[in-house]
C-alpha atoms as a PDB file:
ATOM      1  CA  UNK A   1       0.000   0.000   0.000  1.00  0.00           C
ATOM      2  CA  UNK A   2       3.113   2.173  -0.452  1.00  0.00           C
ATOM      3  CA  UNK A   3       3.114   5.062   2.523  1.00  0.00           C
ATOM      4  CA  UNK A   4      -0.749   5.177   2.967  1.00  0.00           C
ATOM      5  CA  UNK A   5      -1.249   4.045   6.766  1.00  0.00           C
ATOM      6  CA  UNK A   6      -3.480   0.573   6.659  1.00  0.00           C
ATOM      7  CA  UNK A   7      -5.643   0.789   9.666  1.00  0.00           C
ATOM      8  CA  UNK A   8      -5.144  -2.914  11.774  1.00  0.00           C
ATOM      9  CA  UNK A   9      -8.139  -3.073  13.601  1.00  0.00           C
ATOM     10  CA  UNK A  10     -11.814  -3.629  12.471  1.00  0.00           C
ATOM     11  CA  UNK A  11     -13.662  -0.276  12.809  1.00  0.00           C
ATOM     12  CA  UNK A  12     -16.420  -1.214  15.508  1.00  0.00           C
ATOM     13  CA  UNK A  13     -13.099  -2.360  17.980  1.00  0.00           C
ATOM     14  CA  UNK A  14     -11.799   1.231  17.425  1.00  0.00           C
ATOM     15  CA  UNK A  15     -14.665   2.663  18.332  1.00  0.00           C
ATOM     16  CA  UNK A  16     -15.801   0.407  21.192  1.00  0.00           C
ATOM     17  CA  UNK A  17     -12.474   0.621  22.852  1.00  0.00           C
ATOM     18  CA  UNK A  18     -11.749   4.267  22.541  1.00  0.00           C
ATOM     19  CA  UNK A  19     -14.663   5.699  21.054  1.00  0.00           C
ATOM     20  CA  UNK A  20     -12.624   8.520  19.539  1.00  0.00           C
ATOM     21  CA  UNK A  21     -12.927   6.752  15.936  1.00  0.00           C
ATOM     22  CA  UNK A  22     -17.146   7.227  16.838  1.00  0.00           C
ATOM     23  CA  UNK A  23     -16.903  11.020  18.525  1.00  0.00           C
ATOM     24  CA  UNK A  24     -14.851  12.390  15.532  1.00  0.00           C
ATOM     25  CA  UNK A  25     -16.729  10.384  13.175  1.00  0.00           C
ATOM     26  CA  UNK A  26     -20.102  11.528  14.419  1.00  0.00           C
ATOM     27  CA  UNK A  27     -18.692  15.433  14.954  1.00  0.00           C
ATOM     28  CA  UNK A  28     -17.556  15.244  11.273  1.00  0.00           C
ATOM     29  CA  UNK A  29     -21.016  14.676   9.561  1.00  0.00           C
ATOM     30  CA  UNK A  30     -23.266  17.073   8.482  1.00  0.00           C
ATOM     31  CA  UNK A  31     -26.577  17.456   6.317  1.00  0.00           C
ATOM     32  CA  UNK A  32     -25.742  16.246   2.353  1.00  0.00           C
ATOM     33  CA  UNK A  33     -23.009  13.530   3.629  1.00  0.00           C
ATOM     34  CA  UNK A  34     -23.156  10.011   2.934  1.00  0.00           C
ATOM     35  CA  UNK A  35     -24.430   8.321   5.865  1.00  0.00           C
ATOM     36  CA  UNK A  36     -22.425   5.091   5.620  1.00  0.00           C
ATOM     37  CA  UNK A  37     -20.118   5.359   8.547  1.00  0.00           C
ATOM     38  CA  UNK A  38     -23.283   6.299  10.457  1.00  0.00           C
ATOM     39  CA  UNK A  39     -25.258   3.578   9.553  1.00  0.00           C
ATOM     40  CA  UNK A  40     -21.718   1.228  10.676  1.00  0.00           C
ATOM     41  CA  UNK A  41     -22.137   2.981  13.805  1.00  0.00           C
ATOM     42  CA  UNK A  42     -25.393   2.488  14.417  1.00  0.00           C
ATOM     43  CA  UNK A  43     -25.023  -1.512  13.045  1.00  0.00           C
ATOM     44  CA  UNK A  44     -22.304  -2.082  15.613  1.00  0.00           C
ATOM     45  CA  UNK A  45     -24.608  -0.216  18.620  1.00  0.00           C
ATOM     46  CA  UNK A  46     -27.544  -2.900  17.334  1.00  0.00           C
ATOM     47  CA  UNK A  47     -24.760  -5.563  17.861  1.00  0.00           C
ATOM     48  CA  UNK A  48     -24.519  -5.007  21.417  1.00  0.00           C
ATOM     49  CA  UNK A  49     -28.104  -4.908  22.074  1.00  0.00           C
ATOM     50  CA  UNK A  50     -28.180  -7.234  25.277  1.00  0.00           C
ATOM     51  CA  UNK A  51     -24.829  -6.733  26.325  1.00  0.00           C
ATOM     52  CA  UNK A  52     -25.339  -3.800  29.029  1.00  0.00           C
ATOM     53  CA  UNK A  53     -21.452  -2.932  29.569  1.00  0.00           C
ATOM     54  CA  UNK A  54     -21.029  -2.375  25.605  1.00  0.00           C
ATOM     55  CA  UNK A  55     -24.003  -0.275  25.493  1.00  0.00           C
ATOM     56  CA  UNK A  56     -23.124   1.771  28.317  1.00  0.00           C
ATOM     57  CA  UNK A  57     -19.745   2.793  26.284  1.00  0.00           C
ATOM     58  CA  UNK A  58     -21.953   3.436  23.377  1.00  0.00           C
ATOM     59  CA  UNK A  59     -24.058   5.715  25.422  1.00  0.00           C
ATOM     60  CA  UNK A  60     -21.093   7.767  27.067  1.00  0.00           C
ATOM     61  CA  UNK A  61     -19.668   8.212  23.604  1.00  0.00           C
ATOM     62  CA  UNK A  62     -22.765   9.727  21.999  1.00  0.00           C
ATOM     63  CA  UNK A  63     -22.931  11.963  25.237  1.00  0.00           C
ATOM     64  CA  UNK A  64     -19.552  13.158  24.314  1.00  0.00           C
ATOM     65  CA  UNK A  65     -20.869  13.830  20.923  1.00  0.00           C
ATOM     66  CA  UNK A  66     -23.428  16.388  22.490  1.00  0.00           C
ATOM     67  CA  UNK A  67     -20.896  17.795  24.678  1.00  0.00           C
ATOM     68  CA  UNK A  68     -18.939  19.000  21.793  1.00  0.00           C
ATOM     69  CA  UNK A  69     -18.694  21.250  18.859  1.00  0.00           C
ATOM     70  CA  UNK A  70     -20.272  18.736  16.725  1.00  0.00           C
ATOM     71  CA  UNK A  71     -22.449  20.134  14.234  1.00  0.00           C
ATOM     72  CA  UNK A  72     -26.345  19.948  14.504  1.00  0.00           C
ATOM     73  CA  UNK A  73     -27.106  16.947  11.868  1.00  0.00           C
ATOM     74  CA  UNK A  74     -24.631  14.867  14.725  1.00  0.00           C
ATOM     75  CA  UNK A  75     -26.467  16.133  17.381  1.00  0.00           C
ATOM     76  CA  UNK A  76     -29.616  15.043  15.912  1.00  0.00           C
ATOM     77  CA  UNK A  77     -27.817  11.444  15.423  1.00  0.00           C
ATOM     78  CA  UNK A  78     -27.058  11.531  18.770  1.00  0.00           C
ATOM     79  CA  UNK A  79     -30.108  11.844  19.792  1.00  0.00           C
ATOM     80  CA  UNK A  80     -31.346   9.509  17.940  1.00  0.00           C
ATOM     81  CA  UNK A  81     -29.326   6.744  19.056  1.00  0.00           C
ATOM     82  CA  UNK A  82     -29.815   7.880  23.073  1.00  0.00           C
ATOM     83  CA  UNK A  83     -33.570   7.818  21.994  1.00  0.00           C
ATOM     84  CA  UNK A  84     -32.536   4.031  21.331  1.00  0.00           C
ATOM     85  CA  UNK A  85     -30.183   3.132  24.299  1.00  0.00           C
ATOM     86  CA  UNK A  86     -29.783   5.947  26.754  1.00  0.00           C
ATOM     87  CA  UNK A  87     -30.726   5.553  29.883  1.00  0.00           C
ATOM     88  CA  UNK A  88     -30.726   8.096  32.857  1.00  0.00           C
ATOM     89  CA  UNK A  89     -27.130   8.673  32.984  1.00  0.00           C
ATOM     90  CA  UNK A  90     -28.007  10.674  29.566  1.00  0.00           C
ATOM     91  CA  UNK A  91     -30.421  12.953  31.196  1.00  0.00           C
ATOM     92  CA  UNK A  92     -27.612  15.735  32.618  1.00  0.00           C
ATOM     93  CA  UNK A  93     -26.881  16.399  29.260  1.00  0.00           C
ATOM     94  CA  UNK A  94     -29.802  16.366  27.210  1.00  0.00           C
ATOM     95  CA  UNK A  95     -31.659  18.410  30.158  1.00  0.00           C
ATOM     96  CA  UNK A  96     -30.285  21.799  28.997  1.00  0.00           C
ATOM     97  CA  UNK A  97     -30.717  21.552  25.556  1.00  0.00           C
ATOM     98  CA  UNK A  98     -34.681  21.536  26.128  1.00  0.00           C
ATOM     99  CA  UNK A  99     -34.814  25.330  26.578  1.00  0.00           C
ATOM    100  CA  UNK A 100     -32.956  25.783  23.720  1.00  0.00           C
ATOM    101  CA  UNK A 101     -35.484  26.236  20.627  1.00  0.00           C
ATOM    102  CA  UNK A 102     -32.935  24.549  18.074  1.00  0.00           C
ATOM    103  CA  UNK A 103     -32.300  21.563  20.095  1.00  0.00           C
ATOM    104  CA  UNK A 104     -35.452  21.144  21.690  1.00  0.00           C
ATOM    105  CA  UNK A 105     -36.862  18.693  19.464  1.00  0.00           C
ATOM    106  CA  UNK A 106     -33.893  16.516  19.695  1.00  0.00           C
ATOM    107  CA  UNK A 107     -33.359  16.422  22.998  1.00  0.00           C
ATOM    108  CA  UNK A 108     -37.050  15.281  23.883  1.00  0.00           C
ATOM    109  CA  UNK A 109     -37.147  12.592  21.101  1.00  0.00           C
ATOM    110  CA  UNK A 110     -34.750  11.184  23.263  1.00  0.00           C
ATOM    111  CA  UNK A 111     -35.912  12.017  26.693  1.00  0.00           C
ATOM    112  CA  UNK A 112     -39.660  10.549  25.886  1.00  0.00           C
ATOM    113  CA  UNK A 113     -38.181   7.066  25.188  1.00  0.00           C
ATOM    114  CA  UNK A 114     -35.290   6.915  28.338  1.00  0.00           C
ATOM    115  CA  UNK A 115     -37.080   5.767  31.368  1.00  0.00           C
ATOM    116  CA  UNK A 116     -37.147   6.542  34.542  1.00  0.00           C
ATOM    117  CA  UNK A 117     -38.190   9.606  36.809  1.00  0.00           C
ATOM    118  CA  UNK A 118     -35.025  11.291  35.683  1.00  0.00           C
ATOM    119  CA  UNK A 119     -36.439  11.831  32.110  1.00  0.00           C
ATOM    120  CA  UNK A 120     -40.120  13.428  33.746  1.00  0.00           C
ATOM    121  CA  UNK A 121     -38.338  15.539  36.269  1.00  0.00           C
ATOM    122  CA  UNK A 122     -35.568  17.055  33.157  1.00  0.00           C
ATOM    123  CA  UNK A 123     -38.870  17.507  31.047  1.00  0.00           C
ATOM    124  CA  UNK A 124     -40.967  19.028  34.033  1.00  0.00           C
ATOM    125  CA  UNK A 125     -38.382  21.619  34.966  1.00  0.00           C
ATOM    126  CA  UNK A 126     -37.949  22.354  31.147  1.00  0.00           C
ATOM    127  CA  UNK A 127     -41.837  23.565  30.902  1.00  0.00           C
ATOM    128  CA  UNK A 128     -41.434  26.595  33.828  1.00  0.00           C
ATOM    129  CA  UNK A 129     -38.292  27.246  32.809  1.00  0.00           C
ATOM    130  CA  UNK A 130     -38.071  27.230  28.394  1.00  0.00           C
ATOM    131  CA  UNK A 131     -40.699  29.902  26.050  1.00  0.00           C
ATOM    132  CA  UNK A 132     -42.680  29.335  23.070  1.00  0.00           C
ATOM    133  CA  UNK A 133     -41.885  25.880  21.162  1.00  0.00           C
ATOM    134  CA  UNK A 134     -39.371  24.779  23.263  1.00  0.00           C
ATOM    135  CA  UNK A 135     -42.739  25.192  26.060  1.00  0.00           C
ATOM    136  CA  UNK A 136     -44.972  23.279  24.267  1.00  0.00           C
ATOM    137  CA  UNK A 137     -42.454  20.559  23.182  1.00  0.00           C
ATOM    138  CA  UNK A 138     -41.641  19.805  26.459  1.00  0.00           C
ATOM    139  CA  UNK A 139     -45.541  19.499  27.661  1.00  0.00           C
ATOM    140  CA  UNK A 140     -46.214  17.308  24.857  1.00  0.00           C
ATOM    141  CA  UNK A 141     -43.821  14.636  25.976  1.00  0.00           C
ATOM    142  CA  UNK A 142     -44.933  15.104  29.238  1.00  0.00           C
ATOM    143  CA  UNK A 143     -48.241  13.963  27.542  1.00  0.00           C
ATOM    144  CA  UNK A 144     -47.048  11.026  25.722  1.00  0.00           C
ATOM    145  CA  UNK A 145     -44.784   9.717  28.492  1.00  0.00           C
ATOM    146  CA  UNK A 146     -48.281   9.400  30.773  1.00  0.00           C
ATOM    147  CA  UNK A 147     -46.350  11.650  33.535  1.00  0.00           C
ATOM    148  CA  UNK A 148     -48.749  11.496  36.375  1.00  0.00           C
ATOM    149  CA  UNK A 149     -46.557  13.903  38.490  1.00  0.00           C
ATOM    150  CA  UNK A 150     -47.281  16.391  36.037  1.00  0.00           C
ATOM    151  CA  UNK A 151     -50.915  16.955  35.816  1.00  0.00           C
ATOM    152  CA  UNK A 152     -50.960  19.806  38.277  1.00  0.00           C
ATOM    153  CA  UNK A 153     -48.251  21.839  36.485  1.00  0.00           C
ATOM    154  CA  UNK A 154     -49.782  21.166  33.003  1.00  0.00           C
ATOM    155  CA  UNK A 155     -53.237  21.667  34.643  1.00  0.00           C
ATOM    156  CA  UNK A 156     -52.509  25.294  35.275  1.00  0.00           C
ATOM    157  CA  UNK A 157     -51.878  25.885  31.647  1.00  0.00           C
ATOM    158  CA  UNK A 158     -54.823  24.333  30.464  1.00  0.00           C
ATOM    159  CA  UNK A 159     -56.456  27.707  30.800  1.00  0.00           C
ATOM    160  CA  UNK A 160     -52.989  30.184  29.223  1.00  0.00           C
ATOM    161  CA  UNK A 161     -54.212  32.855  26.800  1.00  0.00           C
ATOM    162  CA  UNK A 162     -51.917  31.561  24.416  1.00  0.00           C
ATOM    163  CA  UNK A 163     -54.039  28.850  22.980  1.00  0.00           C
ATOM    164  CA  UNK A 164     -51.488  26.941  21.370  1.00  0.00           C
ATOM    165  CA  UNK A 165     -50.554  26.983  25.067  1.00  0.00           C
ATOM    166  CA  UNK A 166     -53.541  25.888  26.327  1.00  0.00           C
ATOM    167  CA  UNK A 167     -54.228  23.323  23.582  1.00  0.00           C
ATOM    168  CA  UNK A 168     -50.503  21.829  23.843  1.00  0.00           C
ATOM    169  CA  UNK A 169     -51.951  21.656  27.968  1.00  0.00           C
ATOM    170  CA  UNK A 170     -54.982  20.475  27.357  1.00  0.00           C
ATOM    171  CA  UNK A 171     -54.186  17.389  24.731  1.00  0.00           C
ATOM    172  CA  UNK A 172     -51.439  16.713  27.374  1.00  0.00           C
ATOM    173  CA  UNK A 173     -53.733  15.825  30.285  1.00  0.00           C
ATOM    174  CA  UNK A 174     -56.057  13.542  28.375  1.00  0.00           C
ATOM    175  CA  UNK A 175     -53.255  11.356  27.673  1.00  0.00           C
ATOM    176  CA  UNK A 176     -51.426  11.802  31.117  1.00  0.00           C
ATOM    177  CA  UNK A 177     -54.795  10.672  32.623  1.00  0.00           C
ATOM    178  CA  UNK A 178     -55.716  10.416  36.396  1.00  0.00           C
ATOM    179  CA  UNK A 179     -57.910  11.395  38.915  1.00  0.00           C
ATOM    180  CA  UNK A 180     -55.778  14.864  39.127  1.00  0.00           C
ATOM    181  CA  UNK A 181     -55.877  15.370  34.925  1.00  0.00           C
ATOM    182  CA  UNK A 182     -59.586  14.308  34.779  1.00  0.00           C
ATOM    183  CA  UNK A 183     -60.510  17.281  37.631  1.00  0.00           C
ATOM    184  CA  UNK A 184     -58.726  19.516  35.480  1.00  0.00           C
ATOM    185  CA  UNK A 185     -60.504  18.595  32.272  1.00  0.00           C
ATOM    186  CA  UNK A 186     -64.024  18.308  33.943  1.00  0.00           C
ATOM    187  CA  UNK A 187     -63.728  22.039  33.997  1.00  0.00           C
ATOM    188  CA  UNK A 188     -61.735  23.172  31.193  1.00  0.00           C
ATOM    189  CA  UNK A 189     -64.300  21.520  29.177  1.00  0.00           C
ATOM    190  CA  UNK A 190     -66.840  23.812  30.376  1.00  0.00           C
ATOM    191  CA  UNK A 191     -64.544  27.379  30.245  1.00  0.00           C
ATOM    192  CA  UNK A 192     -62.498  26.261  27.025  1.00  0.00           C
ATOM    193  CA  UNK A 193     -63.149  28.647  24.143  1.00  0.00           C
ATOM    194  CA  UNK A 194     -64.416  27.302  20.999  1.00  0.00           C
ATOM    195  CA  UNK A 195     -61.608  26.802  19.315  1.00  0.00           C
ATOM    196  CA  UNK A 196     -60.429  24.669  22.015  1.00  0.00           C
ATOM    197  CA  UNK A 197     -63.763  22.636  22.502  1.00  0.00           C
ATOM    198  CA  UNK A 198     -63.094  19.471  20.569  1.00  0.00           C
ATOM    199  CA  UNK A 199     -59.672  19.745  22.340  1.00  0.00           C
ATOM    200  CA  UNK A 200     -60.783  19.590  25.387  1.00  0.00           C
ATOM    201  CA  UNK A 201     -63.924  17.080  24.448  1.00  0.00           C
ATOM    202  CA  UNK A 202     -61.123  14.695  23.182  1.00  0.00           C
ATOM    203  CA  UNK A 203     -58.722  15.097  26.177  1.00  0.00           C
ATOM    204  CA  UNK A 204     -61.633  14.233  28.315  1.00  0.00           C
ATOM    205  CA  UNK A 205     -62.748  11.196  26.155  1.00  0.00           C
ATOM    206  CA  UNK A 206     -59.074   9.881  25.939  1.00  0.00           C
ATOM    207  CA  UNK A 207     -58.941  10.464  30.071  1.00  0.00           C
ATOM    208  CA  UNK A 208     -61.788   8.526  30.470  1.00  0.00           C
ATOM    209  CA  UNK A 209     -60.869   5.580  28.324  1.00  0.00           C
ATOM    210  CA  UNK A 210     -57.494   5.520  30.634  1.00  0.00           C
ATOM    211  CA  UNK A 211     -59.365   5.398  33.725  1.00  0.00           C
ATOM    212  CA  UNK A 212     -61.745   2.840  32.727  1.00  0.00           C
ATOM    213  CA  UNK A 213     -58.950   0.464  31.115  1.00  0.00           C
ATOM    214  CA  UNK A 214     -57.397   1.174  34.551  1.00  0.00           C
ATOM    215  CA  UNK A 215     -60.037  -0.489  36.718  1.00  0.00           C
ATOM    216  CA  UNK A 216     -61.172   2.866  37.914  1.00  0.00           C
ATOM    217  CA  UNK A 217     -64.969   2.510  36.697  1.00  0.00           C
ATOM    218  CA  UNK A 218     -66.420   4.612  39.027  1.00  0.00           C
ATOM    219  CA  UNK A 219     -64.160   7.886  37.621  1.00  0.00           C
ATOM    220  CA  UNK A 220     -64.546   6.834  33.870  1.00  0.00           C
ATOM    221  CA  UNK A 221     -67.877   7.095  34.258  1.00  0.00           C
ATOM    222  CA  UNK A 222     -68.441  10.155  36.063  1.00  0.00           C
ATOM    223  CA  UNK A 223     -66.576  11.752  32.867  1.00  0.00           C
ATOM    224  CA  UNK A 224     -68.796  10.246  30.383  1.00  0.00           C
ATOM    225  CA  UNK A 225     -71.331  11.447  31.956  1.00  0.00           C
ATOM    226  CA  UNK A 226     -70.373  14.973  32.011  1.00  0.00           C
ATOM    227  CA  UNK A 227     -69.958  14.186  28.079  1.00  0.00           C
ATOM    228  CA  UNK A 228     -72.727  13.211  27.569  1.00  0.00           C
ATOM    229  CA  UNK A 229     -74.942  16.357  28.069  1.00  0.00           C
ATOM    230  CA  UNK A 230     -77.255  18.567  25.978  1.00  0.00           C
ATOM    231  CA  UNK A 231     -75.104  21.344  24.134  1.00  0.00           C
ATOM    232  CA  UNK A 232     -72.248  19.031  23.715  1.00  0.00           C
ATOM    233  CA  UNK A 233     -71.741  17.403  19.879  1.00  0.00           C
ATOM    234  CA  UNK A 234     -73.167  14.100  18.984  1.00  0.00           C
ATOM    235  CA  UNK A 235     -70.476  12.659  18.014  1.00  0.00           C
ATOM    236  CA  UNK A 236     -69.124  13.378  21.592  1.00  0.00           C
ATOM    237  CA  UNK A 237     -71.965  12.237  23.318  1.00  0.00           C
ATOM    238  CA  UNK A 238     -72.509   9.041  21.420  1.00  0.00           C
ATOM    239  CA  UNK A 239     -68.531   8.292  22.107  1.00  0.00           C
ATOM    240  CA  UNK A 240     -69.388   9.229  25.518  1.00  0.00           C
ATOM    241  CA  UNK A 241     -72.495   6.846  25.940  1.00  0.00           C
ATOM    242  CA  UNK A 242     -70.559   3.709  24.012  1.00  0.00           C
ATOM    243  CA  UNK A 243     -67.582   4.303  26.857  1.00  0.00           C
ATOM    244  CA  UNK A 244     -70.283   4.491  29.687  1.00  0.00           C
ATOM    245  CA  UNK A 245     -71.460   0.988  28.097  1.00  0.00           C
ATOM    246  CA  UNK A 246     -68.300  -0.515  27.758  1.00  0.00           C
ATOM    247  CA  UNK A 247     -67.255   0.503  31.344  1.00  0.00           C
ATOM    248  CA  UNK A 248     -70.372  -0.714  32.977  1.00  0.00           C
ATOM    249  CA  UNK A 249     -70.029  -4.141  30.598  1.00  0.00           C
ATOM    250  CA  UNK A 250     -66.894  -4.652  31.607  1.00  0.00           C
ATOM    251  CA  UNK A 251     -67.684  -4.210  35.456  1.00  0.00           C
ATOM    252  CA  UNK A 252     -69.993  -7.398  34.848  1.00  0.00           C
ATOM    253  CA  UNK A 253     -67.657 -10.173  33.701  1.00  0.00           C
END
């Protein structure tokens, strides 16, 4: 090969060793690049599935990646990857980048897939302390991670001015679910404006169905009820009346 240096080690024990070969790789790529040594990357993390120690290398190298100067399409693959592996010893990192509107999203596509209270808490702080999107992103995973600890702080947003606010809020505590989210939404539904109605009708619905796949018949129906009312649409009420059926059904077997 003349004077061209012949690398002597396979690529994935470069990287799992020292995980320089990974950090500079990942810091390197940007938007328009050929992915292939990402997708190596990512073959050899897939490769350790099931072997904890390996993984946990993985993980501390992709944290290193955020820590850097890397550019934002490696942050994003970062991300990705943590949304994949990380676990909560990711969370100190990806915590501060939720206030920040550019790497908002990324950050919480990883956070809503790491478990552990870690992930709610880092996601909770980030909705008193971040504005705008970076808000509303953060309440929205709050929402799809089912964070019961959050209902009261999203509760008393339900009601903002902003109604991409309130909406974001709103949609939140129907899927968080809960005696605590279902209080909220018994009267939001009532005070929402009307172009947060079916919002709220929704939230309410989806609340329900949580409480009654729960076991918790008596608070499922209570809702439905309160759904199923003159003034509210029919296609509410009717959704509200086949719930109130299937939760008294299913109280019988």
């Amino acid at each position: 090969m003349g004077d061209f240096p012949v690398p002597t080690k396979p690529a994935g024990a470069a990287q799992a060793q020292g995980g320089s070969s990974l950090v500079q790789t990942v810091k390197a790529y940007d938007f328009g690049q050929s992915r292939e040594a990402l997708t190596k990357i990512s073959d050899e993390i897939r490769a350790a599935y099931g072997k904890p120690d390996e993984l946990k290398k993985f993980e501390a190298q992709l944290i290193e990646v955020l820590q850097s100067d890397a550019k934002y399409a490696g942050k994003q693959y970062a991300c990705r990857e943590l949304s994949i592996i990380g676990t909560e010893q990711s969370v100190p990192v990806l915590a501060p980048m939720l206030t920040d509107e550019k790497l908002s999203d990324m950050a919480r596509y990883a956070l809503e897939r790491i478990p552990g209270e870690a992930a709610d808490k880092a996601l909770l702080e980030a909705v008193s302390k971040a504005e705008g999107k970076a808000k509303i992103g953060a309440i929205n995973s709050l929402g799809e991670r089912g964070c019961r600890a959050a209902a009261s702080d999203v509760g008393k947003l339900a009601t903002a001015s902003d109604p991409l606010l309130a909406g974001a809020a709103i949609s939140a505590l129907g899927k968080i679910g809960g005696a605590d989210a279902a209080a909220v939404l018994t009267k939001v539904k009532d005070s929402a404006p009307d172009k947060l109605k079916m919002v709220a009708y929704d939230a309410c619905l989806k609340c329900a169905d949580q409480m009654a796949a729960e076991g918790d018949k008596a608070g499922a129906l209570k809702m439905y009820r309160e759904l199923n009312k003159a003034g509210v649409p029919q296609l509410v009420r009717t959704a509200a009346l086949r719930g109130m059926l299937n939760a008294a059904g299913s109280g019988n077997r």
